[in-house]
PDB file of N, CA and C in Angstrom:
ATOM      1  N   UNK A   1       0.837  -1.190   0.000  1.00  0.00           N
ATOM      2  CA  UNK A   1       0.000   0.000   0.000  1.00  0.00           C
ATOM      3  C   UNK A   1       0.879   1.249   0.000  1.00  0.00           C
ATOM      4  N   UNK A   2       0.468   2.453  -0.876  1.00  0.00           N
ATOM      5  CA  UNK A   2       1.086   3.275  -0.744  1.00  0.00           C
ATOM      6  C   UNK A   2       0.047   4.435  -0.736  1.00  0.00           C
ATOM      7  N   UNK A   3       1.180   5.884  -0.269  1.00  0.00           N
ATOM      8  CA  UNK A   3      -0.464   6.559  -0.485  1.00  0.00           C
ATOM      9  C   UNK A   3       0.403   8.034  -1.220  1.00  0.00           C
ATOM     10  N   UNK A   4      -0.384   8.610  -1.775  1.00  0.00           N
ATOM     11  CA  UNK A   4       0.626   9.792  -2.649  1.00  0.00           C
ATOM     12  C   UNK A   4      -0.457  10.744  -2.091  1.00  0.00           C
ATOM     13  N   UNK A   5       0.316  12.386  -2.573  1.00  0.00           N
ATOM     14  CA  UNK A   5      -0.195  13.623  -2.769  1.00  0.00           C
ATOM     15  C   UNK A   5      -0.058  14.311  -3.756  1.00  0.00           C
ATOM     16  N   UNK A   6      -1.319  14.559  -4.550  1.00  0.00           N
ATOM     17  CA  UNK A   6      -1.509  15.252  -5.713  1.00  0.00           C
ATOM     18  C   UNK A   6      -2.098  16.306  -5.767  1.00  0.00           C
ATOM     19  N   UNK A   7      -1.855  17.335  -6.542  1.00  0.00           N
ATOM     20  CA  UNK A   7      -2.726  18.072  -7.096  1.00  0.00           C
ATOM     21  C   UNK A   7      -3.706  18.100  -8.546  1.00  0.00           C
ATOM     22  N   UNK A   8      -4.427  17.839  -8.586  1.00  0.00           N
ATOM     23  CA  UNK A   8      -5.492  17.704  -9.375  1.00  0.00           C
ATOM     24  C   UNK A   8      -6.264  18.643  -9.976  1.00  0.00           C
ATOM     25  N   UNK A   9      -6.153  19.322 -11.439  1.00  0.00           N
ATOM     26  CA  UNK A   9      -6.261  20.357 -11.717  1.00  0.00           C
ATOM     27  C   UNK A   9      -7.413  20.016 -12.923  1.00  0.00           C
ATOM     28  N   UNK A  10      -8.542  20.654 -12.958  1.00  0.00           N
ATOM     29  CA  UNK A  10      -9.601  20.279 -13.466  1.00  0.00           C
ATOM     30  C   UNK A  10     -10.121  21.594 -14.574  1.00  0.00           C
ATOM     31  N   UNK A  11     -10.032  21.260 -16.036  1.00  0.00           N
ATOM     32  CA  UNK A  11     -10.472  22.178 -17.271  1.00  0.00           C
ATOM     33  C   UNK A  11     -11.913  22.448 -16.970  1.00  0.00           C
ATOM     34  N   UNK A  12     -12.592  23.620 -17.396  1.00  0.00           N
ATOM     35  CA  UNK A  12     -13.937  23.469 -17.124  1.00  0.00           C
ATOM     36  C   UNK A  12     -14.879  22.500 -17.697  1.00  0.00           C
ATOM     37  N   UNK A  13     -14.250  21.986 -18.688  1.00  0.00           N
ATOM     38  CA  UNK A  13     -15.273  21.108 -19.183  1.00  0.00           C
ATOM     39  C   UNK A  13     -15.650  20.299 -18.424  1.00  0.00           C
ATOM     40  N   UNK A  14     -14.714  19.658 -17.313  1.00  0.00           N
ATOM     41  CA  UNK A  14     -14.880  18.502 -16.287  1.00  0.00           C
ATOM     42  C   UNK A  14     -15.175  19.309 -15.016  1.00  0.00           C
ATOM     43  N   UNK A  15     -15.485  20.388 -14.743  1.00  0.00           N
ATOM     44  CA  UNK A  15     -15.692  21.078 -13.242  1.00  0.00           C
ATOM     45  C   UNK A  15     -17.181  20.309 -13.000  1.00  0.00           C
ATOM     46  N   UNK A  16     -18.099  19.998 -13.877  1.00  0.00           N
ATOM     47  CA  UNK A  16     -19.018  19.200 -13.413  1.00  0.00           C
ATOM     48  C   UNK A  16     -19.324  17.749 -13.499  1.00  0.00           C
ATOM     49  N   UNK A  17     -18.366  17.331 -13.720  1.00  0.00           N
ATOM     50  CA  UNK A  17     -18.564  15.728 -13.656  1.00  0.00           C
ATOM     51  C   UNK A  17     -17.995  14.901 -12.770  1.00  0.00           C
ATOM     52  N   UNK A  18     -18.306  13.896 -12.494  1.00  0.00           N
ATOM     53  CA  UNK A  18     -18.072  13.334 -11.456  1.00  0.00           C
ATOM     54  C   UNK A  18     -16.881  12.468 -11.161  1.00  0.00           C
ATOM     55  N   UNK A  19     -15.604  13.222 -11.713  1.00  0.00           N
ATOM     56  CA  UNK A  19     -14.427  12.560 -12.186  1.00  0.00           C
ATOM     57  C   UNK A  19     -13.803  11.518 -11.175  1.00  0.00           C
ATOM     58  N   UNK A  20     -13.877  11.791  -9.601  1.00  0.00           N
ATOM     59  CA  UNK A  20     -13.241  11.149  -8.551  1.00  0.00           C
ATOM     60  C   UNK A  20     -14.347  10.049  -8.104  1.00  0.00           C
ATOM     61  N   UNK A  21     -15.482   9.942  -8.160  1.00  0.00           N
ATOM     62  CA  UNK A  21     -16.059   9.148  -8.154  1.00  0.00           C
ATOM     63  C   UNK A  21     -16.317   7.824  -9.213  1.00  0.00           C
ATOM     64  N   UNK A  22     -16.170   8.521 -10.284  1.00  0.00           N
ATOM     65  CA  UNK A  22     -16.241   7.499 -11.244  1.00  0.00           C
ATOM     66  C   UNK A  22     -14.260   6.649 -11.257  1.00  0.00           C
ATOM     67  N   UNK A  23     -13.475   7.395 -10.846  1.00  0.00           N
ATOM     68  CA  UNK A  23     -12.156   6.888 -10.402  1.00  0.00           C
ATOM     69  C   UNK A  23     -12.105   5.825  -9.543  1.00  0.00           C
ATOM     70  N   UNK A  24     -13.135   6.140  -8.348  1.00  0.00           N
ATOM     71  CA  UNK A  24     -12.834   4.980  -7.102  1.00  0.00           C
ATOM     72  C   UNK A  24     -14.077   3.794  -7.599  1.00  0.00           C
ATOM     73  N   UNK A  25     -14.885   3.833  -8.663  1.00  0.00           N
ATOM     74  CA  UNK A  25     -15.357   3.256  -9.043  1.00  0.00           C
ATOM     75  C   UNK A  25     -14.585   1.973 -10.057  1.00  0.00           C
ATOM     76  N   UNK A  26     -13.667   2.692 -10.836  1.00  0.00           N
ATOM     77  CA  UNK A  26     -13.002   2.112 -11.843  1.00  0.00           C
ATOM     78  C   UNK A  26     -11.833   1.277 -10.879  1.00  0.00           C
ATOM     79  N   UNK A  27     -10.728   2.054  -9.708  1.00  0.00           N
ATOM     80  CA  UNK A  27      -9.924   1.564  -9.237  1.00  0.00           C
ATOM     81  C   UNK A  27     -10.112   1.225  -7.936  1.00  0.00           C
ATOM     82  N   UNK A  28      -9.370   0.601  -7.254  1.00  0.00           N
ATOM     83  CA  UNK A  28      -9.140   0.384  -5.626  1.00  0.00           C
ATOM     84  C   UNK A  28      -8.460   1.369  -5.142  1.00  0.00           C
ATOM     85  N   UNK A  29      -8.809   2.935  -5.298  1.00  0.00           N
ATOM     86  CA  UNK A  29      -8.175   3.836  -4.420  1.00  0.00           C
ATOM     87  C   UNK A  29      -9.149   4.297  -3.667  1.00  0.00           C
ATOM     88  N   UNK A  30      -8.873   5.148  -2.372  1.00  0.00           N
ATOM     89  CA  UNK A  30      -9.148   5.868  -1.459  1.00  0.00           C
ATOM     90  C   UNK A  30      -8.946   7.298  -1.434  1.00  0.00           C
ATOM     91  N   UNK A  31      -9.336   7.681  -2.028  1.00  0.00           N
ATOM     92  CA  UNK A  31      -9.072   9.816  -1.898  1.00  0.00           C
ATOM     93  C   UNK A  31      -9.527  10.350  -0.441  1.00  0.00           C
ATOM     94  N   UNK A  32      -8.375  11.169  -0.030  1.00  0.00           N
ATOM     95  CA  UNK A  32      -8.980  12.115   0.557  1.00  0.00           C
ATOM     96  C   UNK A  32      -8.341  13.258   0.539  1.00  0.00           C
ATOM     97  N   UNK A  33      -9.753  14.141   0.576  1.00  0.00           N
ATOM     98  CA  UNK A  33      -9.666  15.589  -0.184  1.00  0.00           C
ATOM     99  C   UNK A  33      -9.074  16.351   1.135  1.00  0.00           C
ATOM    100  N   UNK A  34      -7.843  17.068   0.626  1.00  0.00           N
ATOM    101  CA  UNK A  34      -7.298  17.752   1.778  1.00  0.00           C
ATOM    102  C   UNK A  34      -7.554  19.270   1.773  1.00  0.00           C
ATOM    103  N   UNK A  35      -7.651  19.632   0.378  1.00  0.00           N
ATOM    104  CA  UNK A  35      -7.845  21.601   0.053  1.00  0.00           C
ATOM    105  C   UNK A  35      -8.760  21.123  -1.527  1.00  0.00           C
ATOM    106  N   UNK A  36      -9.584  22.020  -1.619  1.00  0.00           N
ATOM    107  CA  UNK A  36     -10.112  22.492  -2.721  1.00  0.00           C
ATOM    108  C   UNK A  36     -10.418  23.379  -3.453  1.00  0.00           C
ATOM    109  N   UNK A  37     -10.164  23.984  -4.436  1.00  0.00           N
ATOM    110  CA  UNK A  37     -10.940  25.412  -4.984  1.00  0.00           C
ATOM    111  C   UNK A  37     -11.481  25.116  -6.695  1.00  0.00           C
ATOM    112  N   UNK A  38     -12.979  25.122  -6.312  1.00  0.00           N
ATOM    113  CA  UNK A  38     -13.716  24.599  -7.569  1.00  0.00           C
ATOM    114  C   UNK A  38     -14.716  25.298  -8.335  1.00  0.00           C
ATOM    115  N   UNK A  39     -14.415  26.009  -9.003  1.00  0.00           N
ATOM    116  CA  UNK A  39     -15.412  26.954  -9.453  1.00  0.00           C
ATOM    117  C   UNK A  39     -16.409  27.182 -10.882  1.00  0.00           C
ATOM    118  N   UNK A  40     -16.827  27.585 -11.627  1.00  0.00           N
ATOM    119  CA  UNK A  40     -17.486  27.189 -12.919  1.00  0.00           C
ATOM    120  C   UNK A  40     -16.522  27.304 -14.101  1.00  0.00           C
ATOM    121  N   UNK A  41     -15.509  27.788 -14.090  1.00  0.00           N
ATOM    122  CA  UNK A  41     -14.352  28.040 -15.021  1.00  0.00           C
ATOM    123  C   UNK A  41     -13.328  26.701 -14.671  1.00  0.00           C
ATOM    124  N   UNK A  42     -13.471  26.490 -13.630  1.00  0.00           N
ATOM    125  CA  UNK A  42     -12.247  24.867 -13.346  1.00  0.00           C
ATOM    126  C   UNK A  42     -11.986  25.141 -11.856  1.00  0.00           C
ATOM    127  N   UNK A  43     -11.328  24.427 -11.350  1.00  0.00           N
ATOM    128  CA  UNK A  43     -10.561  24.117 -10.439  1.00  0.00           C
ATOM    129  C   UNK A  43      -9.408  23.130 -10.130  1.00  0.00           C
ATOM    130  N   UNK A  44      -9.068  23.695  -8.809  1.00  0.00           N
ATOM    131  CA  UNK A  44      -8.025  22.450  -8.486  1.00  0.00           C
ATOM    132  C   UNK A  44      -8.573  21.357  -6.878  1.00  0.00           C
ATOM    133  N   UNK A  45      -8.109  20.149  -6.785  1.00  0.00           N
ATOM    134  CA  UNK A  45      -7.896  19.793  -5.813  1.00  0.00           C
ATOM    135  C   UNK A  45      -6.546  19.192  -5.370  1.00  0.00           C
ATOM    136  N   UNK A  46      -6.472  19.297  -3.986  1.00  0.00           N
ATOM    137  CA  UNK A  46      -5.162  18.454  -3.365  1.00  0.00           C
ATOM    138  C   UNK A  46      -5.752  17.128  -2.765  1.00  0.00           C
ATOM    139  N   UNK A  47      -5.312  16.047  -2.869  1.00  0.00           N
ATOM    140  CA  UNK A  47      -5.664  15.425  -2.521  1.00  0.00           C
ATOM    141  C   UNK A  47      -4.814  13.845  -1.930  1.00  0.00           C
ATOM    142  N   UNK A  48      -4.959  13.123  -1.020  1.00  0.00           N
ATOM    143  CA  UNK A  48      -3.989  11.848  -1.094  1.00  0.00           C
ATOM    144  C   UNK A  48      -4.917  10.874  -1.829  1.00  0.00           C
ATOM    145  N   UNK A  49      -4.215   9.774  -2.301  1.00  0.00           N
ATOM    146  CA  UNK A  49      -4.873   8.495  -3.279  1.00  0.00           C
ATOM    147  C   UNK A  49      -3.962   7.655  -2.262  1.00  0.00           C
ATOM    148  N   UNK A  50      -4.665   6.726  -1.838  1.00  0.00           N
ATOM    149  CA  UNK A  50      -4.064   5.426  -1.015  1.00  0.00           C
ATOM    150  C   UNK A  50      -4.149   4.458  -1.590  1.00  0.00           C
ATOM    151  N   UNK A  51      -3.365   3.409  -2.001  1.00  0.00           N
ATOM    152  CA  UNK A  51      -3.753   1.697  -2.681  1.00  0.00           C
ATOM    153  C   UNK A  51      -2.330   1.661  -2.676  1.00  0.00           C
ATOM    154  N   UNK A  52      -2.755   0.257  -3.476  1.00  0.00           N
ATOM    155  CA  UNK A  52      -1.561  -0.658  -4.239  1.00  0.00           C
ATOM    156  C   UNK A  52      -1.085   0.474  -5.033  1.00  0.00           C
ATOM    157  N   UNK A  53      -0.009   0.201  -4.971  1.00  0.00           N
ATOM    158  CA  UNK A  53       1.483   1.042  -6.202  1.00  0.00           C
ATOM    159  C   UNK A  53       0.920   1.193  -7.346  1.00  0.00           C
ATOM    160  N   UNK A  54       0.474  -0.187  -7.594  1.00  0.00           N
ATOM    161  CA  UNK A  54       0.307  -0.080  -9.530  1.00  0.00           C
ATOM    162  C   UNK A  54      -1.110   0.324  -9.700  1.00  0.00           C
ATOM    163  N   UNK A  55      -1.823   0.033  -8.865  1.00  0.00           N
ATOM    164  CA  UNK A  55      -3.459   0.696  -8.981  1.00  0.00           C
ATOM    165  C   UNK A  55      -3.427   1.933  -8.713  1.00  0.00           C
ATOM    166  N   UNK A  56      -2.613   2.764  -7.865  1.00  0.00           N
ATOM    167  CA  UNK A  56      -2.304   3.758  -8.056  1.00  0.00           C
ATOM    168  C   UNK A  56      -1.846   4.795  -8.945  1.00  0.00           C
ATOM    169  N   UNK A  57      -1.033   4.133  -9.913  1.00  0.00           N
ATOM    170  CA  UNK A  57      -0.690   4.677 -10.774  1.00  0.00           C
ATOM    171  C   UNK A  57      -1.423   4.478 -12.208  1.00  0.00           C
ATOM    172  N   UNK A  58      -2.206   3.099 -12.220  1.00  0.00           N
ATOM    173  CA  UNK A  58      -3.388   3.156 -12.985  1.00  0.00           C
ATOM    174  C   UNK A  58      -4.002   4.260 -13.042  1.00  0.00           C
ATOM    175  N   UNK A  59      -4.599   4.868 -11.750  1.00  0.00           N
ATOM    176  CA  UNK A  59      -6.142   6.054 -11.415  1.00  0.00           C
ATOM    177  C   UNK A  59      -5.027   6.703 -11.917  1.00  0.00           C
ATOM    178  N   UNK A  60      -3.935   7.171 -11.692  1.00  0.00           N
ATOM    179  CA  UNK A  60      -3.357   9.036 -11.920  1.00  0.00           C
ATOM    180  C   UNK A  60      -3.316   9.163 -13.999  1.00  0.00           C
ATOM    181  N   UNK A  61      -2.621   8.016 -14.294  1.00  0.00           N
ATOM    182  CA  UNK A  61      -2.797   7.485 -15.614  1.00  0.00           C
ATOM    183  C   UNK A  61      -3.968   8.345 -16.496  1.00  0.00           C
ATOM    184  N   UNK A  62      -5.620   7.206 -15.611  1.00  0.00           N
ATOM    185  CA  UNK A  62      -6.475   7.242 -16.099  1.00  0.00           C
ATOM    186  C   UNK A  62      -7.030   8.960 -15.883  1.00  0.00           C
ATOM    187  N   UNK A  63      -6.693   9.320 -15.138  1.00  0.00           N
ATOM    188  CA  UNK A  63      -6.840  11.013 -14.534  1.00  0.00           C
ATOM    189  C   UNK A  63      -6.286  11.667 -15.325  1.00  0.00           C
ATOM    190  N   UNK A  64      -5.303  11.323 -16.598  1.00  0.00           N
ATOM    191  CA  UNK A  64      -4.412  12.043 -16.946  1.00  0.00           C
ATOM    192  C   UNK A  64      -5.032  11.881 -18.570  1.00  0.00           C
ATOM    193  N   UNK A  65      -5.615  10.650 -18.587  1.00  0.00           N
ATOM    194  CA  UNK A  65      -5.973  10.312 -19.830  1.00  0.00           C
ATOM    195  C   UNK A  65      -7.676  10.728 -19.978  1.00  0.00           C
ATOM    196  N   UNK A  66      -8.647  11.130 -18.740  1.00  0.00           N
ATOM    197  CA  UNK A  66      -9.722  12.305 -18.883  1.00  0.00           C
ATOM    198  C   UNK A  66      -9.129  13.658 -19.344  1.00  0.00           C
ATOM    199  N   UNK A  67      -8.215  14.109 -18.987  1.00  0.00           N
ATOM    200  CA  UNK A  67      -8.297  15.304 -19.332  1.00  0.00           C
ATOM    201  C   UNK A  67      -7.850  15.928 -18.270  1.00  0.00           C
ATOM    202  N   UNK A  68      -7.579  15.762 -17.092  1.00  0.00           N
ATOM    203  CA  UNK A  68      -7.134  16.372 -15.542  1.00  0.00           C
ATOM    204  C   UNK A  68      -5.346  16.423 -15.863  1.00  0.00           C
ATOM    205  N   UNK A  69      -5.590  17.391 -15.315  1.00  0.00           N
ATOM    206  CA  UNK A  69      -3.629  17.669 -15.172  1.00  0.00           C
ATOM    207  C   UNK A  69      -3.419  17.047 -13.526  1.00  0.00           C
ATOM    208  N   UNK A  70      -2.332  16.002 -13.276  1.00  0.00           N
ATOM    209  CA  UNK A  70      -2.149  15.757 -12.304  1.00  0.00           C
ATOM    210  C   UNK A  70      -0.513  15.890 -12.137  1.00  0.00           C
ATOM    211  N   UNK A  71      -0.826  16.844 -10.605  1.00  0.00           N
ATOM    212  CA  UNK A  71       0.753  16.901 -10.555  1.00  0.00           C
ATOM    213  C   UNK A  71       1.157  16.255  -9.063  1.00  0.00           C
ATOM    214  N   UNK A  72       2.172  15.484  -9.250  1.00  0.00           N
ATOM    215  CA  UNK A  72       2.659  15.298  -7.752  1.00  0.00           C
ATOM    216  C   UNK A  72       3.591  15.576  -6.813  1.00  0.00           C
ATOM    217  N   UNK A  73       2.877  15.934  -6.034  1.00  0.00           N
ATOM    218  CA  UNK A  73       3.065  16.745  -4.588  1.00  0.00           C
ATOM    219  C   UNK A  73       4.358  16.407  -3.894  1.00  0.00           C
ATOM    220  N   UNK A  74       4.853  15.357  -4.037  1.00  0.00           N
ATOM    221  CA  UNK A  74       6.061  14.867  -3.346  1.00  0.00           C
ATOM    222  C   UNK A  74       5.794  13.819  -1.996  1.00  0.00           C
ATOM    223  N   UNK A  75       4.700  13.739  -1.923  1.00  0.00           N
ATOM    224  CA  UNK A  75       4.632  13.136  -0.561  1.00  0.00           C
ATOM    225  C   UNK A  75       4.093  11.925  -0.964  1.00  0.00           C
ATOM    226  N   UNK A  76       4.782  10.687  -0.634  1.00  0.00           N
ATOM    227  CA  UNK A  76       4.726   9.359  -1.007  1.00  0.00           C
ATOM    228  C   UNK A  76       4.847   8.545   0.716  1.00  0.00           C
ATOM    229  N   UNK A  77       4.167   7.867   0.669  1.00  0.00           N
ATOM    230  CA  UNK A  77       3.992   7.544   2.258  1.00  0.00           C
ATOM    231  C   UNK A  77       3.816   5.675   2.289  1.00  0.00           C
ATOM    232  N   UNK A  78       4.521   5.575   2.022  1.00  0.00           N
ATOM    233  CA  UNK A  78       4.208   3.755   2.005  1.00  0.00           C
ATOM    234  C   UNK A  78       3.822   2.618   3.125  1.00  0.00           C
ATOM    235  N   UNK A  79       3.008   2.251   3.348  1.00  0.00           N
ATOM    236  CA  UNK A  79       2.646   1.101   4.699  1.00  0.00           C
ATOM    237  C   UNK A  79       2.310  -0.049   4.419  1.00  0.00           C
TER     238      UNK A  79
END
């Protein structure tokens, strides 16, 4: 298990869809939302993703391949 910190940066086209939900749907991660600022033009979130390594890097992948800019935070926390 590992758990990362991202920032998650969202085009307006996706400010209304249900991008993190349909994520923990698709993968075995765990988000939790630490800061947000989301508004009708876009936003960002910070957030940690907890799982397996490679399912982890599946969701950021698949986050990357919607259309979300994901950047990471530096904080990698492994247990």
């Amino acid at each position: 298990m590992i758990g990362v910190r991202v920032k998650l940066t969202f085009p307006e086209e996706l400010v209304r869809e249900p991008v993190i939900a349909r994520m923990t749907a698709e993968f075995a991660v765990v988000p939790n939302i630490r800061k947000a600022d989301v508004g009708e033009q876009g936003g960002w979130i910070i957030c940690e993703l907890d799982g397996d390594g490679a399912v982890v890097d599946g969701a950021l992948e698949w986050l990357r391949a919607e259309g979300v800019q994901v950047d990471l935070l530096g904080d990698v926390v492994e247990s």
